[in-house]
N, C-alpha and C. Protein backbone atom coordinates (compact mmCIF):
# COMPACT_ATOMS: atom_id res chain seq x y z
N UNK A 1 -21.23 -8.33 -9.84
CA UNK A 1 -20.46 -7.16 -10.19
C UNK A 1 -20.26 -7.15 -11.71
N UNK A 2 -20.15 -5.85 -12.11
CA UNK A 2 -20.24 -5.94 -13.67
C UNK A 2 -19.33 -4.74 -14.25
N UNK A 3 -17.88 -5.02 -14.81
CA UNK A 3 -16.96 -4.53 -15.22
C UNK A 3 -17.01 -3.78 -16.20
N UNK A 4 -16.52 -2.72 -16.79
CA UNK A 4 -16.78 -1.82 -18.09
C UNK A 4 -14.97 -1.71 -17.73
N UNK A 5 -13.97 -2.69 -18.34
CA UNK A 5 -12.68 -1.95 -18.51
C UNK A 5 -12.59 -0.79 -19.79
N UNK A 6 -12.85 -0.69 -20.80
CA UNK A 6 -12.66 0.45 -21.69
C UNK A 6 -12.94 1.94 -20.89
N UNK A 7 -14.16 1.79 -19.95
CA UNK A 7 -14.61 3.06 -19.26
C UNK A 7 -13.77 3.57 -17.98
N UNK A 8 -13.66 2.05 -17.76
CA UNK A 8 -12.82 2.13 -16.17
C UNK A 8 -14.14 2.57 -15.04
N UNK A 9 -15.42 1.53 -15.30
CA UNK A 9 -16.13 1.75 -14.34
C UNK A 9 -16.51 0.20 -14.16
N UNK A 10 -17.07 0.43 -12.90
CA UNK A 10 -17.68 -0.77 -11.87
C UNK A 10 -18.56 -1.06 -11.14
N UNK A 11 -19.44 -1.39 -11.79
CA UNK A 11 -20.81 -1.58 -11.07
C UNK A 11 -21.11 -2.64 -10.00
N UNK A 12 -21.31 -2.08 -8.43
CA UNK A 12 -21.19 -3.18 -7.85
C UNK A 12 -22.77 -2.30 -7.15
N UNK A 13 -23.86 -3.37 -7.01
CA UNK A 13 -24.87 -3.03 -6.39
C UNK A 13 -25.79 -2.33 -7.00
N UNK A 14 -25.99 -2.12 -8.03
CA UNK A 14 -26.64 -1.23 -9.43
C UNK A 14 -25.94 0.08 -8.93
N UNK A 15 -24.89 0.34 -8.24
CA UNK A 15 -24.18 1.35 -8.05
C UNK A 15 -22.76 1.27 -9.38
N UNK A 16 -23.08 1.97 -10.36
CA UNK A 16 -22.13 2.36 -10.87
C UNK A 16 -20.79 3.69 -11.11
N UNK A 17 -19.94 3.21 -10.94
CA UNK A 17 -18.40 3.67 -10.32
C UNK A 17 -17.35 3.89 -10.95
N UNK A 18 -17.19 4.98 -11.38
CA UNK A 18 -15.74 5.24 -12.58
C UNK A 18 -14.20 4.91 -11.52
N UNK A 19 -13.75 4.20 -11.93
CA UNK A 19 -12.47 4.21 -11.08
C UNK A 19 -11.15 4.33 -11.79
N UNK A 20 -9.83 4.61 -10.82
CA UNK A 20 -8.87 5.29 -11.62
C UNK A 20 -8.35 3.94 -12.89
N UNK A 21 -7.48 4.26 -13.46
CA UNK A 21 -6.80 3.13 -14.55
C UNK A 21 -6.27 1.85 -13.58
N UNK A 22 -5.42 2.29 -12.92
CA UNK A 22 -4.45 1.28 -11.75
C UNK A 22 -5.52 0.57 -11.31
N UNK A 23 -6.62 0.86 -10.57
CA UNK A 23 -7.34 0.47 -9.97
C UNK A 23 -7.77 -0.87 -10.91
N UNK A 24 -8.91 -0.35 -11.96
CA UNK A 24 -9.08 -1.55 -13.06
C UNK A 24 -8.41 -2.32 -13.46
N UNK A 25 -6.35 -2.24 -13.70
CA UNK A 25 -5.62 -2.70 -14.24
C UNK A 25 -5.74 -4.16 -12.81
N UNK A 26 -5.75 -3.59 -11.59
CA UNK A 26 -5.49 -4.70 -10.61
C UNK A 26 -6.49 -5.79 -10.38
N UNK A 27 -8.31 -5.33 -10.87
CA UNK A 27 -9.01 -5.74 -10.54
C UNK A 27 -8.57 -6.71 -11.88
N UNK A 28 -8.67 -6.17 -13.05
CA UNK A 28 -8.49 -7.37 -13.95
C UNK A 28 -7.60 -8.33 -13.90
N UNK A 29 -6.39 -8.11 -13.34
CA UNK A 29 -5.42 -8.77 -12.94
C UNK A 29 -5.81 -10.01 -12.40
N UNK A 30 -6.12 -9.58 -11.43
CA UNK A 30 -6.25 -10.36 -9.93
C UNK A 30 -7.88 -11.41 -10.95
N UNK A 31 -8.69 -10.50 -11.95
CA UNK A 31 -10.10 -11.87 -12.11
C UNK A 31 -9.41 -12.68 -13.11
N UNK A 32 -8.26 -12.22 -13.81
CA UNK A 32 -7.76 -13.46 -14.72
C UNK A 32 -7.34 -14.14 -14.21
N UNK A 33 -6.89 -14.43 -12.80
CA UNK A 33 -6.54 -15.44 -12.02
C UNK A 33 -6.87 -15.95 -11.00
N UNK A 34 -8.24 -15.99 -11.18
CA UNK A 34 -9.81 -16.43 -10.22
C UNK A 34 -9.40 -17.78 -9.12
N UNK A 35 -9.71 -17.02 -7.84
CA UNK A 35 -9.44 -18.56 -6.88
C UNK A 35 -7.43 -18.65 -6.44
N UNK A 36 -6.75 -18.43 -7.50
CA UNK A 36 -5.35 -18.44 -7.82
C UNK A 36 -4.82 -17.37 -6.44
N UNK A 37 -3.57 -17.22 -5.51
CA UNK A 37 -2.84 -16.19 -4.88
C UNK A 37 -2.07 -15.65 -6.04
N UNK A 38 -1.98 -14.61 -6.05
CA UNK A 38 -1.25 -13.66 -6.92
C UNK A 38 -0.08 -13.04 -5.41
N UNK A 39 1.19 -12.86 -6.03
CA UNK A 39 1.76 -12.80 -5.44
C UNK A 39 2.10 -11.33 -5.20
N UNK A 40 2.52 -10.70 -4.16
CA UNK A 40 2.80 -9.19 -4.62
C UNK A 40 4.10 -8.70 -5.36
N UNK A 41 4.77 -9.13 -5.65
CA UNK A 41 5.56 -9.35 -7.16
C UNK A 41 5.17 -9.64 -8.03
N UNK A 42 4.47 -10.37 -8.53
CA UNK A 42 4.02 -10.42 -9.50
C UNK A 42 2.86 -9.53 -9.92
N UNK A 43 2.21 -8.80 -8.83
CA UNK A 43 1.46 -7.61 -8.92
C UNK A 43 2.23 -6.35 -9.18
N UNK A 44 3.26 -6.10 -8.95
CA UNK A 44 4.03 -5.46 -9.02
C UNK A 44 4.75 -5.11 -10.00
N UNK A 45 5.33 -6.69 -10.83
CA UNK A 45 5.54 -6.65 -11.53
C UNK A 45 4.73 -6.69 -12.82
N UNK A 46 3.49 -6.82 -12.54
CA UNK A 46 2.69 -6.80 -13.85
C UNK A 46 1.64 -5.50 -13.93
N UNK A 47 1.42 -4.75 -13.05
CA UNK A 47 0.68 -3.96 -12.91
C UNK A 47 1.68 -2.19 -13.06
N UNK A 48 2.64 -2.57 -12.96
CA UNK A 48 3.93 -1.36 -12.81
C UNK A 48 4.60 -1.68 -14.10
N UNK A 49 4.24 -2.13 -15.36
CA UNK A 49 5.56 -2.50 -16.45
C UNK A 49 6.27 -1.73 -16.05
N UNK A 50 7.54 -1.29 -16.16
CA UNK A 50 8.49 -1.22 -16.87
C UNK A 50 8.86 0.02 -15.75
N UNK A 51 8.36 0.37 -14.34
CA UNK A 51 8.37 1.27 -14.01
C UNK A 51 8.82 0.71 -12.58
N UNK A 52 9.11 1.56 -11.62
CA UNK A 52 9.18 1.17 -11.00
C UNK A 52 8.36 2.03 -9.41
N UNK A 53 7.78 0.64 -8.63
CA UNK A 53 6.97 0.83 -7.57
C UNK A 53 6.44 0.15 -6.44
N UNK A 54 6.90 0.73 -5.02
CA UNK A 54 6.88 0.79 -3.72
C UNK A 54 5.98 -0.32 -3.77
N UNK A 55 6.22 -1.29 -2.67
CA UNK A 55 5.03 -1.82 -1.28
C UNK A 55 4.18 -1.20 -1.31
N UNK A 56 4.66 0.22 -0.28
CA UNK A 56 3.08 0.76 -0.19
C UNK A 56 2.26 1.07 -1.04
N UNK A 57 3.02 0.95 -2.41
CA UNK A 57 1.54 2.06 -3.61
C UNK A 57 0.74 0.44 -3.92
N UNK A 58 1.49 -0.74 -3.49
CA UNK A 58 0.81 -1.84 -3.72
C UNK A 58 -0.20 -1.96 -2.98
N UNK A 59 0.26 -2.05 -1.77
CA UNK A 59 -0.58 -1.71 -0.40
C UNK A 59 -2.08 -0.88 -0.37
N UNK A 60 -1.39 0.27 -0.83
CA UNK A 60 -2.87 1.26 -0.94
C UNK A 60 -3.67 0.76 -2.07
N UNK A 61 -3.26 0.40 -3.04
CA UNK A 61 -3.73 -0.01 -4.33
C UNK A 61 -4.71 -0.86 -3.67
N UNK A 62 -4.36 -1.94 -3.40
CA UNK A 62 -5.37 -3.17 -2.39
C UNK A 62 -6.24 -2.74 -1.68
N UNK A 63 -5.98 -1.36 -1.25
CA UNK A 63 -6.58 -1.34 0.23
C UNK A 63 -8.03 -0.64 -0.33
N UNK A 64 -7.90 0.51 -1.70
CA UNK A 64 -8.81 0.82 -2.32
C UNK A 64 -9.27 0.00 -3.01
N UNK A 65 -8.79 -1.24 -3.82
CA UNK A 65 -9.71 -2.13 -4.48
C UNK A 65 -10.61 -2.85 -3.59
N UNK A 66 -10.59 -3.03 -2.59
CA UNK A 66 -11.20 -3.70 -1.58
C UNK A 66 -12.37 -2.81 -0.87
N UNK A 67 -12.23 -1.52 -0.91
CA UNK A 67 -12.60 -0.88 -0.40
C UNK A 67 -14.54 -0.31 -1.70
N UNK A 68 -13.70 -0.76 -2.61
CA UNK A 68 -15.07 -0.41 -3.92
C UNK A 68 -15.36 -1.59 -4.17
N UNK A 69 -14.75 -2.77 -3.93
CA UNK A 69 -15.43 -3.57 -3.96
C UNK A 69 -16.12 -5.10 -3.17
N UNK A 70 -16.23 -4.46 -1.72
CA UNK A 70 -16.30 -4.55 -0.96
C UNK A 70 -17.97 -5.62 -1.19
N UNK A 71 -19.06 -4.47 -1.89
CA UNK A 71 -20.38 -5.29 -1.15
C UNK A 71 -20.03 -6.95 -2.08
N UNK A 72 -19.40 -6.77 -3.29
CA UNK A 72 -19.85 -7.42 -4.87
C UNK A 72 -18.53 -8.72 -4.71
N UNK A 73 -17.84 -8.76 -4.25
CA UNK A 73 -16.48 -9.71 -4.18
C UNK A 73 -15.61 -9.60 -2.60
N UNK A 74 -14.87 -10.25 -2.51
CA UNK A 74 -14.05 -10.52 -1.96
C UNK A 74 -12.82 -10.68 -2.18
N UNK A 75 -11.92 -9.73 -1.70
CA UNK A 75 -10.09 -9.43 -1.78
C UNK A 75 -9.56 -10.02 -0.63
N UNK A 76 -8.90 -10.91 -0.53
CA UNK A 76 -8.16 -11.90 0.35
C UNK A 76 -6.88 -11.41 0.37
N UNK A 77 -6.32 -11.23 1.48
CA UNK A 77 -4.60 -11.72 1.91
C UNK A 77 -4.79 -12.45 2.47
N UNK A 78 -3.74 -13.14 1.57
CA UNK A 78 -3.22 -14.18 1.60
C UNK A 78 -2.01 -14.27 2.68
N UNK A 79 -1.61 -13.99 3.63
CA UNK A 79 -0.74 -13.49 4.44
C UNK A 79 0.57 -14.01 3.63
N UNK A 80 1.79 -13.60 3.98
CA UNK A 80 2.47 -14.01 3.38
C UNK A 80 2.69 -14.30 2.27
N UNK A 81 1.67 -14.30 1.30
CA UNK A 81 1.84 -14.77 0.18
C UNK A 81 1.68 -13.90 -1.29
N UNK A 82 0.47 -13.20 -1.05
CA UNK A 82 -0.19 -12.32 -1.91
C UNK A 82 -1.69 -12.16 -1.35
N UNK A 83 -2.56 -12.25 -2.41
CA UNK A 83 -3.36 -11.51 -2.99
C UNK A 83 -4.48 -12.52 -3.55
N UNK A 84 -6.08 -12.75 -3.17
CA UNK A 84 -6.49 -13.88 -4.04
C UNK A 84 -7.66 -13.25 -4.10
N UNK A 85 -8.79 -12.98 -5.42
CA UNK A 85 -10.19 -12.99 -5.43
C UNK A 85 -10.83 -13.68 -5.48
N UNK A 86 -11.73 -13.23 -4.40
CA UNK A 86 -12.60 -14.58 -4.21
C UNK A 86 -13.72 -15.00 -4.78
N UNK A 87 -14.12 -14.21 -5.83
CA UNK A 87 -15.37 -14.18 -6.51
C UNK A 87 -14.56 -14.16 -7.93
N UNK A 88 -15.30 -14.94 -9.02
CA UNK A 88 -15.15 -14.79 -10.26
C UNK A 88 -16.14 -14.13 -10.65
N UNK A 89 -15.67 -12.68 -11.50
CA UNK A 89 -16.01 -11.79 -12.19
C UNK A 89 -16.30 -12.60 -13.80
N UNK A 90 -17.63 -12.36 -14.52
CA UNK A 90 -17.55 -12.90 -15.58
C UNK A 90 -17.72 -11.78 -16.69
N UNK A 91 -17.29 -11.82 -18.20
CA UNK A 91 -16.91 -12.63 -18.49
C UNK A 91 -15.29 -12.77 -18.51
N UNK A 92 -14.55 -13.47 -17.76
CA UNK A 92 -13.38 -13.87 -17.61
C UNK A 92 -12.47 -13.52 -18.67
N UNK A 93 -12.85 -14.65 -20.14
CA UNK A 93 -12.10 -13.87 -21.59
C UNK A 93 -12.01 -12.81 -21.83
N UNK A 94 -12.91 -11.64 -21.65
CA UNK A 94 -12.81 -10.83 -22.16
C UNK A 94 -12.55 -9.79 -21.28
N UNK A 95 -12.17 -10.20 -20.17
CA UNK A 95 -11.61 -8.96 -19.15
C UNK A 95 -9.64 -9.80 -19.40
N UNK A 96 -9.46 -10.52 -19.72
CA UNK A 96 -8.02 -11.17 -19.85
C UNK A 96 -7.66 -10.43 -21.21
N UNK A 97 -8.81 -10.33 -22.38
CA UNK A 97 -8.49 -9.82 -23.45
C UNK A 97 -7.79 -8.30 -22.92
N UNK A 98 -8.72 -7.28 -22.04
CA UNK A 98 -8.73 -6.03 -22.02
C UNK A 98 -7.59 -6.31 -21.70
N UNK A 99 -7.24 -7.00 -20.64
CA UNK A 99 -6.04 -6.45 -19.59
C UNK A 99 -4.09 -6.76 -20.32
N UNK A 100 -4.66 -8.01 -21.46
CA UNK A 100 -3.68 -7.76 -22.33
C UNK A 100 -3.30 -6.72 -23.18
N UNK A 101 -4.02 -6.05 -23.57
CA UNK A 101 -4.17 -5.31 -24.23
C UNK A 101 -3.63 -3.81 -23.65
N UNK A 102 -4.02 -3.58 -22.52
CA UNK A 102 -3.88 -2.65 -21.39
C UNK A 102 -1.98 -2.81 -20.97
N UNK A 103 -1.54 -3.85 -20.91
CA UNK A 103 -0.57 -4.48 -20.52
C UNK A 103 0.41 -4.12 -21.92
N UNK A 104 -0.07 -4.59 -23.21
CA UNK A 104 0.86 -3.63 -24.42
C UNK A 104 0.77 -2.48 -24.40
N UNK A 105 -0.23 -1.83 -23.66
CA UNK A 105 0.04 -0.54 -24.61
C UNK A 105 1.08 0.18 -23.27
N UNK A 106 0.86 -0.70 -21.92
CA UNK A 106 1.87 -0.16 -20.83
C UNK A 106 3.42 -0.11 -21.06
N UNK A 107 3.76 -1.61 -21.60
CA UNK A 107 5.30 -1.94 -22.31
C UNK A 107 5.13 -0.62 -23.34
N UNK A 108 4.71 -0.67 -24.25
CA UNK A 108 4.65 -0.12 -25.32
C UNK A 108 5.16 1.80 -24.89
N UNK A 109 4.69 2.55 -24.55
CA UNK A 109 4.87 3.24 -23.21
C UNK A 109 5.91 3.58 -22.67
N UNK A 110 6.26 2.39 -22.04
CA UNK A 110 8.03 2.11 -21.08
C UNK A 110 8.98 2.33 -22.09
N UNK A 111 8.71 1.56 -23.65
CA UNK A 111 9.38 1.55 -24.29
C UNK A 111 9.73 2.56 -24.99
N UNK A 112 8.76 3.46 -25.18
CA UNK A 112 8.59 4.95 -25.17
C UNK A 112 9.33 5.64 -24.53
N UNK A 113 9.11 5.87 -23.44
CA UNK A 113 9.80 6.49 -22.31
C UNK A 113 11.26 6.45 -22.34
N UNK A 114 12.17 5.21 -22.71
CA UNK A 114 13.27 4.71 -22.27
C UNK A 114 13.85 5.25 -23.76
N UNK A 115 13.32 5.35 -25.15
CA UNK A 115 13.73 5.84 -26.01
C UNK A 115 13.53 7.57 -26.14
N UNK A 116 13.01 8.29 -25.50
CA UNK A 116 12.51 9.83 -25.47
C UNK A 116 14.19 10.02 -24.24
N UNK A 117 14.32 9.07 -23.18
CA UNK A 117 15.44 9.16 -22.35
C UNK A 117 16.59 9.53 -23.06
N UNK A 118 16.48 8.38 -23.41
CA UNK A 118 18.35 8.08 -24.64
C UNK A 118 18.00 8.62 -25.42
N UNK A 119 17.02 9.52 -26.08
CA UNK A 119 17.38 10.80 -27.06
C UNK A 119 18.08 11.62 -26.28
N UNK A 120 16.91 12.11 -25.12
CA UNK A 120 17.33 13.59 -24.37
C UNK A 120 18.95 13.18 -23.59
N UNK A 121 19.40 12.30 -23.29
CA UNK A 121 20.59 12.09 -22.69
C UNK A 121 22.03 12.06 -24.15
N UNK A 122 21.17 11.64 -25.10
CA UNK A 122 22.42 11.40 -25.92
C UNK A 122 22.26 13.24 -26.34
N UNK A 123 21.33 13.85 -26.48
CA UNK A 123 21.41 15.33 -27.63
C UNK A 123 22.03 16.37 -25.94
N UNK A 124 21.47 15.78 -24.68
CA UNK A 124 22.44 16.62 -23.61
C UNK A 124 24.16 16.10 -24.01
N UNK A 125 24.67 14.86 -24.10
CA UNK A 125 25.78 14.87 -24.05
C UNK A 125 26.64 15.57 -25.37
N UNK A 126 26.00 15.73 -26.09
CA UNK A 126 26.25 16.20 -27.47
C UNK A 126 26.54 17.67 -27.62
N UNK A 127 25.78 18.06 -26.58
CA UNK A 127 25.85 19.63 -26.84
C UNK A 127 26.78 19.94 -25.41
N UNK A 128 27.13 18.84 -24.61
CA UNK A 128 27.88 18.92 -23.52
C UNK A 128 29.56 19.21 -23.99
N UNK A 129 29.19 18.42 -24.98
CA UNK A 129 30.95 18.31 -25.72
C UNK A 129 30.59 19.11 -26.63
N UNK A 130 30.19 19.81 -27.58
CA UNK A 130 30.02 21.60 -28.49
C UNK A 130 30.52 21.68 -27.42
N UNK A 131 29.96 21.98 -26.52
CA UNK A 131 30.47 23.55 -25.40
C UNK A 131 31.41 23.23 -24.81
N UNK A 132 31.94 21.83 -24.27
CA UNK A 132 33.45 22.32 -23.78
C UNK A 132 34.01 21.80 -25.35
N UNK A 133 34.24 21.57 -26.32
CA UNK A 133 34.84 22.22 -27.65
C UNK A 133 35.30 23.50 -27.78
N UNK A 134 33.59 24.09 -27.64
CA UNK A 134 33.58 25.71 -28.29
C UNK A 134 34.40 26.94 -27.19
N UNK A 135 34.13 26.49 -25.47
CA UNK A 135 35.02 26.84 -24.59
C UNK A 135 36.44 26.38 -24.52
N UNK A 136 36.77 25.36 -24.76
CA UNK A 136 38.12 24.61 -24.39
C UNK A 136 38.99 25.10 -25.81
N UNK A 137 38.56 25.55 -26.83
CA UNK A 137 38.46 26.21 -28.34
C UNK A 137 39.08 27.58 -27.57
N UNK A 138 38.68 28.10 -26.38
CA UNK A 138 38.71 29.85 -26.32
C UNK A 138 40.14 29.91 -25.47
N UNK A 139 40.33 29.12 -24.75
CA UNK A 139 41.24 29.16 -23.22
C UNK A 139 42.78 28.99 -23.88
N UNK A 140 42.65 28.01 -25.04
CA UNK A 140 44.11 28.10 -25.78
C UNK A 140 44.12 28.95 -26.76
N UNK A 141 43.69 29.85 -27.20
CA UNK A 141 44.03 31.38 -28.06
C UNK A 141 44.38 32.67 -27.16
């Protein structure tokens, strides 16, 4: 099997395969930790920064990585436990490079998000108090 993370495609069988972001984010996941159970928390937690997300989107997530890559590797449950691939994808470094990388710009992002929040919440409360000011201003004249 032969990985293109920048493209988000996957060649398994001289069949080559654009797949969604999530999808790649898990496959890389799961080859930086070749042989290893990955736990579904820790899938969860590393594949979801800063966000938050269900069992099942884990669930389905698996159920489609397994499903594309089916002829080229092997996706294990681990019952109880997690998650293990059974094939090492090479080259290893440089799919750990992508997926770090993939992984800042996700924080990076969250961190985004959580500051665009506490703008829009602090400039709503702001104009919450103008207006009962500018009303609470009218009721005593």
């Amino acid at each position: 099997m032969r990985v293109d993370p920048a493209a988000n495609e996957i060649m398994v069988g001289g069949v080559r395969r654009r797949v969604r972001r999530k999808l790649m984010d898990a496959l890389l996941y799961l080859a930086t930790r070749p042989g290893a159970v990955v736990t579904r928390t820790e899938l969860l937690e590393g594949l979801w920064v800063g966000r938050i997300a269900s069992d099942e989107s884990l669930t389905q997530l698996m159920s489609e990585l397994r499903r594309t890559i089916a002829s080229a590797a092997q996706l294990e449950t681990v019952s109880g436990r997690g998650y293990r691939l059974a094939a090492t994808i090479k080259p290893v470094e440089d799919l750990a490079h992508a997926l770090s990388a993939q992984m800042q710009s996700d924080r990076e992002r969250a961190a985004s998000d959580r500051r665009w929040g506490f703008a829009l919440l602090l400039g709503f409360l702001i104009s919450a108090q103008a207006l009962m000011f500018a009303f609470g201003g009218l009721h005593h004249h």
